[in-house]
N, C-alpha and C. Protein backbone atom coordinates (compact mmCIF):
# COMPACT_ATOMS: atom_id res chain seq x y z
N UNK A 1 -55.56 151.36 -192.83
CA UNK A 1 -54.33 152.09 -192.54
C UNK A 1 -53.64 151.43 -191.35
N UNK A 2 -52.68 151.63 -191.34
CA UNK A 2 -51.53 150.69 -190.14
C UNK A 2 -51.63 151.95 -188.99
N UNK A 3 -52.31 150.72 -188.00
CA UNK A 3 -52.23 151.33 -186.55
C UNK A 3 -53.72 151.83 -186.65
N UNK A 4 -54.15 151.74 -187.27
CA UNK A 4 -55.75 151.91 -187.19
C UNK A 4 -56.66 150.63 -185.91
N UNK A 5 -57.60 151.34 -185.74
CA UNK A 5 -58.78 150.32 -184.97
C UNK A 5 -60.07 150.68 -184.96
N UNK A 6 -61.10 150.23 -185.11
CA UNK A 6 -61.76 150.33 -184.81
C UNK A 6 -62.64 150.30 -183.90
N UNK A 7 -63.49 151.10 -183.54
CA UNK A 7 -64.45 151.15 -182.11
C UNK A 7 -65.30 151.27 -181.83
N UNK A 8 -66.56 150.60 -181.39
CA UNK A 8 -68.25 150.66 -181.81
C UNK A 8 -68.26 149.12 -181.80
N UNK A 9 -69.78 149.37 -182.66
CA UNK A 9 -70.14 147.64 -182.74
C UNK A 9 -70.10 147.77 -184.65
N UNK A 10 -69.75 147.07 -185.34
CA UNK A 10 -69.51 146.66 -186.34
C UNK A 10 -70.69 146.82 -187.35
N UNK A 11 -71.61 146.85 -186.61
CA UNK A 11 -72.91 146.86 -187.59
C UNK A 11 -73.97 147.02 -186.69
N UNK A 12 -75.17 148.25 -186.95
CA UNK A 12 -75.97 149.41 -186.37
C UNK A 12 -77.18 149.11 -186.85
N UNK A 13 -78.22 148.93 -186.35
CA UNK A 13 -79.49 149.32 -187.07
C UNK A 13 -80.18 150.64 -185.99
N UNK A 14 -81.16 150.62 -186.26
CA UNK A 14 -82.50 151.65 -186.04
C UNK A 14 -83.60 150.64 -186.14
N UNK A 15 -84.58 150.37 -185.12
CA UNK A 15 -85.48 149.59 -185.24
C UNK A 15 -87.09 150.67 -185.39
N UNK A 16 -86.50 151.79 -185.26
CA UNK A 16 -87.24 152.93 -185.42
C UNK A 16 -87.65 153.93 -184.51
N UNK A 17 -86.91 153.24 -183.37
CA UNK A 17 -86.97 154.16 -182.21
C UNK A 17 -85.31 154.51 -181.77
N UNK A 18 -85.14 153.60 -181.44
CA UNK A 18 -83.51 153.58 -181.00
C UNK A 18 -82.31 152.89 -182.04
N UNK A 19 -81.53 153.15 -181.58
CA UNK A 19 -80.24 152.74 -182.63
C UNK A 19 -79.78 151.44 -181.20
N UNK A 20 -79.24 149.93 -181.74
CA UNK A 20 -78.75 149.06 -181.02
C UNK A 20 -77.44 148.87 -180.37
N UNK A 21 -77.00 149.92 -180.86
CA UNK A 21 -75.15 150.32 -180.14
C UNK A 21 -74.76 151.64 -180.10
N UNK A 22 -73.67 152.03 -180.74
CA UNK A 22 -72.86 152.78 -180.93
C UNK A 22 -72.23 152.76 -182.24
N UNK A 23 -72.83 153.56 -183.33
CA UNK A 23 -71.57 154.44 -184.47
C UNK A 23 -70.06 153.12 -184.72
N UNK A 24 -70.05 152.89 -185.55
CA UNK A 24 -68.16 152.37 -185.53
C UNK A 24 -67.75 153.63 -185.58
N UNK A 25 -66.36 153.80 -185.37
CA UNK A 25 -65.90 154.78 -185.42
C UNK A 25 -64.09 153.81 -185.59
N UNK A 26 -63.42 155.13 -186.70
CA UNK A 26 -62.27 154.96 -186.94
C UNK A 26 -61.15 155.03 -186.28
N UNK A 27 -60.27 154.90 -185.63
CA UNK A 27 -59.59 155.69 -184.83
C UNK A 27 -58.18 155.11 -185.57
N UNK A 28 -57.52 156.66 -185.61
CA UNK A 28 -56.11 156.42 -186.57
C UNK A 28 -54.90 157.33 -185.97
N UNK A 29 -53.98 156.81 -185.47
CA UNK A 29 -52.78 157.87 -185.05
C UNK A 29 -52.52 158.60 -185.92
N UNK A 30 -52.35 159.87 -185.37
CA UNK A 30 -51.48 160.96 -185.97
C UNK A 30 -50.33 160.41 -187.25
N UNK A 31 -49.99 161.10 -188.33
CA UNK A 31 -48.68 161.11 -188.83
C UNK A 31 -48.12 162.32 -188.96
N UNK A 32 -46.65 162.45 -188.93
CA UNK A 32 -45.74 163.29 -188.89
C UNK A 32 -46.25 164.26 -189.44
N UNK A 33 -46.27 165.63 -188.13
CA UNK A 33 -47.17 166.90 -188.41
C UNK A 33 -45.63 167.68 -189.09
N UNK A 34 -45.77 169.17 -189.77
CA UNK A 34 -45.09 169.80 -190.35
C UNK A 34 -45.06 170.58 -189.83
N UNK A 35 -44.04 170.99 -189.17
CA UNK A 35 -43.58 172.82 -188.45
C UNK A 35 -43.02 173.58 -189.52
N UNK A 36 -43.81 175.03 -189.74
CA UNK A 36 -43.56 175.93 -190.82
C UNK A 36 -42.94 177.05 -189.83
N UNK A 37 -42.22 177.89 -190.50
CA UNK A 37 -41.60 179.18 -189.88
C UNK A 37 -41.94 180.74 -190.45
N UNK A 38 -42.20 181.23 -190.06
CA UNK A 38 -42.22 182.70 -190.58
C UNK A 38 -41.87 183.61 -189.87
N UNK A 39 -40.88 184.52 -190.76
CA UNK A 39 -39.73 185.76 -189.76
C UNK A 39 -40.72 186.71 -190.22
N UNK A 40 -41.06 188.39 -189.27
CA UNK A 40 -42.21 189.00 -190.15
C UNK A 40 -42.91 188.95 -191.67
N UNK A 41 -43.95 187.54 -191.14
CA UNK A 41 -44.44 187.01 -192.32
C UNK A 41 -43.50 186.76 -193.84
N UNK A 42 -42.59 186.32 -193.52
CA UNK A 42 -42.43 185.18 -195.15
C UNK A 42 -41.60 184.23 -194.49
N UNK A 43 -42.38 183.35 -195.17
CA UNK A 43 -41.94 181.97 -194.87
C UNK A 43 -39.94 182.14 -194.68
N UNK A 44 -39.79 181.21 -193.85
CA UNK A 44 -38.31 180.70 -193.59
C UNK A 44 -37.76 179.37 -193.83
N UNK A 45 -36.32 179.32 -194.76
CA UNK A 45 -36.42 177.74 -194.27
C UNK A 45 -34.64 177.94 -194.18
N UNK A 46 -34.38 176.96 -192.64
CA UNK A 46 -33.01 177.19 -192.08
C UNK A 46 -33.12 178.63 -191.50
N UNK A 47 -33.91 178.60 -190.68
CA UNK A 47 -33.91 179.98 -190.10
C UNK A 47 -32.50 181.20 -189.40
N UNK A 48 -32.55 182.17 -189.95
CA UNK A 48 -31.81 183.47 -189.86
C UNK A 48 -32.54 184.34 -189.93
N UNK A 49 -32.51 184.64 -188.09
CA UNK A 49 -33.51 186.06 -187.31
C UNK A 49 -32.75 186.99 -187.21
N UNK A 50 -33.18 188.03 -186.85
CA UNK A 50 -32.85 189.69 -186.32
C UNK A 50 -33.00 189.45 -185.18
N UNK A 51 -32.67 190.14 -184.17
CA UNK A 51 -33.28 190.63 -182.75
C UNK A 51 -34.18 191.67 -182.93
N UNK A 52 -35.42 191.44 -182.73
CA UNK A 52 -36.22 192.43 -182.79
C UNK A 52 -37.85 191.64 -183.87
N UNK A 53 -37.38 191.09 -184.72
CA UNK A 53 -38.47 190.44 -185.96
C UNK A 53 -39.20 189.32 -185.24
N UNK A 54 -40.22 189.17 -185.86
CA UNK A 54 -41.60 188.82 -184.88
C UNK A 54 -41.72 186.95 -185.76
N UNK A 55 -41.02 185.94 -184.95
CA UNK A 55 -41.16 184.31 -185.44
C UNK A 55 -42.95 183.98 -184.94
N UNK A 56 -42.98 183.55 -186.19
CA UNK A 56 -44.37 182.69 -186.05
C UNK A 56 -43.79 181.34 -186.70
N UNK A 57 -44.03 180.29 -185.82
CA UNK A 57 -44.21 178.78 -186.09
C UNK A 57 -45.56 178.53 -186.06
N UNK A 58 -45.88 177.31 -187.14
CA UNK A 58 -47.47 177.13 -187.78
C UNK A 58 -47.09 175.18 -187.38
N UNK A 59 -47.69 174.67 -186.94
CA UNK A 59 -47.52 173.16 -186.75
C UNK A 59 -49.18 172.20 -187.44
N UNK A 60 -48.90 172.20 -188.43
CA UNK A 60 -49.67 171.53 -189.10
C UNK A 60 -49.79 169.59 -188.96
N UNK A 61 -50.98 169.54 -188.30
CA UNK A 61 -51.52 167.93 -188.72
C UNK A 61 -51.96 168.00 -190.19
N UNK A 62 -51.04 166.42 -190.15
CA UNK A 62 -51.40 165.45 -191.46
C UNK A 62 -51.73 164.34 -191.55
N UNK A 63 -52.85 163.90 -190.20
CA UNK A 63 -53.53 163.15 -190.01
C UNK A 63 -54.01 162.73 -188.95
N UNK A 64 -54.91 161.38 -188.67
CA UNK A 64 -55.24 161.07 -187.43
C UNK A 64 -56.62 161.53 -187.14
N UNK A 65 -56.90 160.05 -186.55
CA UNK A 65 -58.45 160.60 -186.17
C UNK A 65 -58.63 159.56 -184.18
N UNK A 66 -59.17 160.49 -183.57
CA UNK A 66 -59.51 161.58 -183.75
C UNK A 66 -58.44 163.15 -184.04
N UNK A 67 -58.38 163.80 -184.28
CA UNK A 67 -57.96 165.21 -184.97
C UNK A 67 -56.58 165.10 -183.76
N UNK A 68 -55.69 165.21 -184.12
CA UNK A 68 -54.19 165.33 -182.70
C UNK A 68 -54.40 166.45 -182.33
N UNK A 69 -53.90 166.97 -180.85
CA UNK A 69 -53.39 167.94 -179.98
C UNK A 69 -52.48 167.90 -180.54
N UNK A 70 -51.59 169.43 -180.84
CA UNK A 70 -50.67 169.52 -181.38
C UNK A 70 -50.00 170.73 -180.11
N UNK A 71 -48.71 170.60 -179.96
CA UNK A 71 -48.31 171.44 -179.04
C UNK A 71 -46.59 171.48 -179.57
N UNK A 72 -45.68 172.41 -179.10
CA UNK A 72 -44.90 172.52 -179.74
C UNK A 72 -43.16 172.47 -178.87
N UNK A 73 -42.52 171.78 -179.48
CA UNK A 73 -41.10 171.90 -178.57
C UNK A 73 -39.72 172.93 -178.93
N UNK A 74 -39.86 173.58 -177.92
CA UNK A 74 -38.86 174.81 -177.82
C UNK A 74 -37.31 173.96 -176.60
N UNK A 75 -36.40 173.81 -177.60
CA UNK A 75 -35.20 173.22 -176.66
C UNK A 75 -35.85 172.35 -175.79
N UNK A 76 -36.33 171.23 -175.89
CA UNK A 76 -37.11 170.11 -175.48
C UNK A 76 -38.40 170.28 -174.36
N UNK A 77 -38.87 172.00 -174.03
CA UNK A 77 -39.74 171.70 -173.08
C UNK A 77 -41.35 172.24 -174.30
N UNK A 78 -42.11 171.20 -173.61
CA UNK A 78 -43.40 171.74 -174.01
C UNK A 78 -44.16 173.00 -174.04
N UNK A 79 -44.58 173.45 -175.15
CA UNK A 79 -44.76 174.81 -175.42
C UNK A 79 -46.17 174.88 -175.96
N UNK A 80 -47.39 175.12 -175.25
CA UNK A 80 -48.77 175.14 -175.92
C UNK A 80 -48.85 176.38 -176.51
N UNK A 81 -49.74 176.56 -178.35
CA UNK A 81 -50.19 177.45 -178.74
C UNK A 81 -50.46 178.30 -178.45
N UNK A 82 -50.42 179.67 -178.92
CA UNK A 82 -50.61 180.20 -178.21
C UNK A 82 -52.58 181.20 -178.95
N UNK A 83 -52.38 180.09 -180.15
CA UNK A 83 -53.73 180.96 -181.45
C UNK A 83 -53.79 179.50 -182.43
N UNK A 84 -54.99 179.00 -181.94
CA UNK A 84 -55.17 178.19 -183.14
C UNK A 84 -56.15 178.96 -184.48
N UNK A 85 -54.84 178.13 -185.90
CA UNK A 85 -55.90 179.10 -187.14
C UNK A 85 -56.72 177.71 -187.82
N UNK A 86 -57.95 177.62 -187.31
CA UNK A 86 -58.94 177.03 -187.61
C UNK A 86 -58.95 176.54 -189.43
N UNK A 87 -59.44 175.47 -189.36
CA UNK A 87 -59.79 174.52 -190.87
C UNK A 87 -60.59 174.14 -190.71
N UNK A 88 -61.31 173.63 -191.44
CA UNK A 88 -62.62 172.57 -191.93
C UNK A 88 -62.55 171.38 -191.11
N UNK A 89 -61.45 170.83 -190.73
CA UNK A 89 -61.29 169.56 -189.99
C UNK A 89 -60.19 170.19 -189.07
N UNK A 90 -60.38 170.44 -188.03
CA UNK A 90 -59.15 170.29 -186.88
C UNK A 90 -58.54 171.94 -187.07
N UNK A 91 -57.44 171.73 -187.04
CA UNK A 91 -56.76 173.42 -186.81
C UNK A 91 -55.21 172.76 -186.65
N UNK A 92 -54.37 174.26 -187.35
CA UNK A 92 -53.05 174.59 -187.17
C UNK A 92 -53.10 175.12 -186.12
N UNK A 93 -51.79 174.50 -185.34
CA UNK A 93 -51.33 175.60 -184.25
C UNK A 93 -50.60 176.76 -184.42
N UNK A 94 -50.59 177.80 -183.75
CA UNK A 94 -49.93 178.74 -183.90
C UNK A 94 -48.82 179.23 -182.70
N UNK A 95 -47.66 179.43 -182.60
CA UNK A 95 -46.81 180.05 -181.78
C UNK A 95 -46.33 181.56 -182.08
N UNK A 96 -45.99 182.75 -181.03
CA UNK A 96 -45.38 183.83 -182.16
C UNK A 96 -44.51 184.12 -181.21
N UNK A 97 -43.90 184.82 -181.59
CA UNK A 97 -42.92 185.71 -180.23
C UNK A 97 -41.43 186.07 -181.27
N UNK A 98 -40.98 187.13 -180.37
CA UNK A 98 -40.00 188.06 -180.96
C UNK A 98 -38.77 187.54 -180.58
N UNK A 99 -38.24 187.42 -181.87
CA UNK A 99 -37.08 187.27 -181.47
C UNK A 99 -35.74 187.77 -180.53
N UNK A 100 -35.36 187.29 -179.43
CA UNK A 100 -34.08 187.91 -178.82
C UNK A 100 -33.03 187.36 -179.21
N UNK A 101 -31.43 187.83 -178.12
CA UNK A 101 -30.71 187.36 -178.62
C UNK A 101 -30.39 185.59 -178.07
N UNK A 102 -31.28 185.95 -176.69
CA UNK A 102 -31.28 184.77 -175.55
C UNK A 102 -31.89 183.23 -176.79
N UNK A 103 -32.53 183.08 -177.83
CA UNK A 103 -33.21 182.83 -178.94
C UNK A 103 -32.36 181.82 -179.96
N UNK A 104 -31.18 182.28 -179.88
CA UNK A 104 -29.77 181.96 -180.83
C UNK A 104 -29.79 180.57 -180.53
N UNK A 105 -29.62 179.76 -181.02
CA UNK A 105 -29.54 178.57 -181.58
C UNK A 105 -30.97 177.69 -180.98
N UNK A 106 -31.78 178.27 -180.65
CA UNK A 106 -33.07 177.54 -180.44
C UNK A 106 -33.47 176.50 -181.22
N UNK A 107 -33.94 175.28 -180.57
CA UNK A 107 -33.97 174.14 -181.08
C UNK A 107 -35.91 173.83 -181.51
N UNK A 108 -36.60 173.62 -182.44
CA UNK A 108 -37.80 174.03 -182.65
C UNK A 108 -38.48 172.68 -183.16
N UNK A 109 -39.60 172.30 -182.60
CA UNK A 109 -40.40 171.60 -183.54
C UNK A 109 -41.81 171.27 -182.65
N UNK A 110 -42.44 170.17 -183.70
CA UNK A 110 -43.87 170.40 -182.48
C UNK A 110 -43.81 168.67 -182.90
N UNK A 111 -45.20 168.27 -181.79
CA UNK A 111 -45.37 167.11 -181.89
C UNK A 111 -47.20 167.01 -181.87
N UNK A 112 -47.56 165.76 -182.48
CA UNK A 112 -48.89 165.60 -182.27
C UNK A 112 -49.38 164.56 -181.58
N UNK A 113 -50.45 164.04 -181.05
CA UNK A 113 -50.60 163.35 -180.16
C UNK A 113 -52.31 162.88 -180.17
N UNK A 114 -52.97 161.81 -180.45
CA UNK A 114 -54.10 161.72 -179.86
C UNK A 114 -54.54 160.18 -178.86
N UNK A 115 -55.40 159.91 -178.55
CA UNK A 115 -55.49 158.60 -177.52
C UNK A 115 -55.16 157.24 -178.56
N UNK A 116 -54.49 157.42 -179.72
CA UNK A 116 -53.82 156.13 -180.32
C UNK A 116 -52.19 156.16 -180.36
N UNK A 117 -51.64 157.12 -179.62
CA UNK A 117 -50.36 157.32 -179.59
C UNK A 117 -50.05 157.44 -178.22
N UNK A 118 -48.74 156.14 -177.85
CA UNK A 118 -48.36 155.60 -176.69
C UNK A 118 -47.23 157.39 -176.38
N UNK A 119 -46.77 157.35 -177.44
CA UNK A 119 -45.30 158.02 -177.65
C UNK A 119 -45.75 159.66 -178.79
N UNK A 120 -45.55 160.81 -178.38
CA UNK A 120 -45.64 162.14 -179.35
C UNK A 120 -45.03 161.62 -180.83
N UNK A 121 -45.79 161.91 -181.71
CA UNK A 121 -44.99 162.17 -182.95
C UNK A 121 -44.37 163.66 -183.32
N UNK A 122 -43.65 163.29 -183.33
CA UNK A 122 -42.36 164.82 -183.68
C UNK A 122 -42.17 164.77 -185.12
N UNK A 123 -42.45 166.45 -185.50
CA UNK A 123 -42.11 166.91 -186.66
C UNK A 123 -40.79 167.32 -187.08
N UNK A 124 -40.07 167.66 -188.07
CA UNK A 124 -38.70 168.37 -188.34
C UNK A 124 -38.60 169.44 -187.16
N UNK A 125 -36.97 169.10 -186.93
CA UNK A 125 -36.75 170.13 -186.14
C UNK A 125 -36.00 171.06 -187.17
N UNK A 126 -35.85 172.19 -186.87
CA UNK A 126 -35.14 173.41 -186.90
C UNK A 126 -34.47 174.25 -185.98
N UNK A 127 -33.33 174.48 -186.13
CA UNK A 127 -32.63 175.41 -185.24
C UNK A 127 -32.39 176.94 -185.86
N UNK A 128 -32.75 177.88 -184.89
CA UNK A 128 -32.60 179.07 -184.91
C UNK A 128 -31.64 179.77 -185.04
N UNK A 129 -30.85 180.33 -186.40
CA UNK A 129 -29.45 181.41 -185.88
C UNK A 129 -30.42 182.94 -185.58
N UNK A 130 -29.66 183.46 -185.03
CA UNK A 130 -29.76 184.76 -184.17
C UNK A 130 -28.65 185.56 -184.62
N UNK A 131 -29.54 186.60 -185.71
CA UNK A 131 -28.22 187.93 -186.09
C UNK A 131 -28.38 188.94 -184.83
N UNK A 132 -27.41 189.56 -184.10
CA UNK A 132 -27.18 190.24 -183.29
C UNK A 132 -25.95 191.40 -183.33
N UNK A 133 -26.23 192.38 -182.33
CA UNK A 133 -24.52 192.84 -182.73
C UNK A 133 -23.70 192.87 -180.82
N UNK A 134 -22.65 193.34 -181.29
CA UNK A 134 -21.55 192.55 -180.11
C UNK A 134 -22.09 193.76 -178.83
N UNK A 135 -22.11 193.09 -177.73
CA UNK A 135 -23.08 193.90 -176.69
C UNK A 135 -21.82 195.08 -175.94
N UNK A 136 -20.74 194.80 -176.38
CA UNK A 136 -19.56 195.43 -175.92
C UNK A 136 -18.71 195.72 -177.19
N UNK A 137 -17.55 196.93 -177.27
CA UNK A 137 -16.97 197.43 -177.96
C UNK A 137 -15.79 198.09 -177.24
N UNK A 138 -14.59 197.81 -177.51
CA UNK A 138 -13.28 198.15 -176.85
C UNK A 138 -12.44 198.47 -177.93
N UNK A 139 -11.25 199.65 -177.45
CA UNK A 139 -10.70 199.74 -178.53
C UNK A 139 -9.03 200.03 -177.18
N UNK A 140 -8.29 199.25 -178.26
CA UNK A 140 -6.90 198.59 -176.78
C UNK A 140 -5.95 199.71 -177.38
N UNK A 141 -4.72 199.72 -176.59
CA UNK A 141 -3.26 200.30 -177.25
C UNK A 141 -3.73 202.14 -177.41
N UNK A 142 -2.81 202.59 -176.81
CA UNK A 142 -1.94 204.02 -177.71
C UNK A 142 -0.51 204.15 -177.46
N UNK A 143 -0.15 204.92 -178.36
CA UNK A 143 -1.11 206.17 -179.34
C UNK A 143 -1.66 205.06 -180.28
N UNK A 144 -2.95 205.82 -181.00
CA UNK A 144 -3.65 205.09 -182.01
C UNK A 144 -3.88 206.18 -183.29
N UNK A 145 -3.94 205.33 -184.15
CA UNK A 145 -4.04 206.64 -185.55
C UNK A 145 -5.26 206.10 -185.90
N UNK A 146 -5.96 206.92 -187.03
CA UNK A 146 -7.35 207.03 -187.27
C UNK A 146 -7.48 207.88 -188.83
N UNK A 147 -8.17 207.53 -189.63
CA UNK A 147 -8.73 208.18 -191.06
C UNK A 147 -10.12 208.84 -190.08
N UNK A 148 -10.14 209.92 -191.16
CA UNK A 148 -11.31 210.67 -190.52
C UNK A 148 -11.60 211.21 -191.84
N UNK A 149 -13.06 211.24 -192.55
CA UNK A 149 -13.24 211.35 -193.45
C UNK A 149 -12.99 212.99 -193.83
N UNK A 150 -13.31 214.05 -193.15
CA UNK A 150 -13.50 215.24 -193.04
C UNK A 150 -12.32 215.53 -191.41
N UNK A 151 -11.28 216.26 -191.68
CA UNK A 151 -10.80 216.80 -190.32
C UNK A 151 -9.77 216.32 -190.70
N UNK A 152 -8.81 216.17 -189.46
CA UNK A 152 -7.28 215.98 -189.59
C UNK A 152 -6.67 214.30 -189.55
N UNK A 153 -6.06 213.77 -190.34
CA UNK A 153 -5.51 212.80 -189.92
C UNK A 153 -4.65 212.36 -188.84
N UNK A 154 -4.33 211.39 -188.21
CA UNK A 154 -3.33 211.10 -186.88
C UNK A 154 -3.64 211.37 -185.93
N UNK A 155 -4.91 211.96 -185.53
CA UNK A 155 -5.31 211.80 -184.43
C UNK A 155 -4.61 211.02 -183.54
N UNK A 156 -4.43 211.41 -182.23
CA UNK A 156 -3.66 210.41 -180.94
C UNK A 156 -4.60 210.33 -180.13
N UNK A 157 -4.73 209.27 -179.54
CA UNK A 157 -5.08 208.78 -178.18
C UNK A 157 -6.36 209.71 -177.83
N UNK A 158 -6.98 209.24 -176.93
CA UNK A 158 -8.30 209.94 -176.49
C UNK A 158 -8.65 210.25 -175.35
């Protein structure tokens, strides 16, 4: 594999007591891990939150040995897991947190990293919209008229 090396001695015996080196061992950079999204649990793609609904990002390795640190970028600063969900080889990271409105266009992705990578490999980013409602409400001008489903019409001014 490209960008691979190897590390050890090439060839091992056992003379029946001791072994004459060290194991080869593979060593392979990371490739481009996958950031998944979920708004209270179902998957998202092009994310559109609530204020209030609970984001879980999942940052999956898809390769690399040894196994990458995976950690995650929120608007470019580093963001460690906060729950890794364990596999057979290595682990997904996990992030969660609730959405606010402060949240709105959040810029998302993770990167992986192990001692064969000079530079993070970064996964897809995604940006966050944020449904909200308007934190203020004004109503300008009188006299003002008004439908009222039940009661009098034309109401004036207040």
């Amino acid at each position: 594999e490209s960008g691979s090396v190897m590390e050890g001695n090439s060839a091992v015996y056992c003379d029946g007591h001791s072994w004459n080196g060290t194991k080869p061992e593979c060593l392979v950079p990371p490739t481009t891990p996958e950031l998944s999204i979920e708004l209270d649990g179902v998957e998202a793609t092009g994310p559109l939150g609530s204020v209030g609904q609970e984001l879980k990002l999942v940052c999956k390795a898809q390769g690399g040995n040894p196994f990458p640190t995976l950690t995650f970028m929120l608007n470019g600063e580093r963001v460690e897991a906060d729950n890794k969900e364990m596999l057979q080889y290595g682990y997904n990271a996990v992030h969660t947190f609730t959405v606010e409105d402060h949240h709105a266009n959040l810029d998302m992705s993770c990167i992986a990293e192990n001692r064969m990578t000079s530079i993070p490999v970064a996964s897809n980013h995604q940006r966050l919209s944020v449904k909200f409602g308007p934190s203020n409400t004004y109503i300008h001008g009188l006299p003002w008229c008004c439908l009222v489903s039940r009661g009098r019409q034309g109401t004036q001014g207040i």
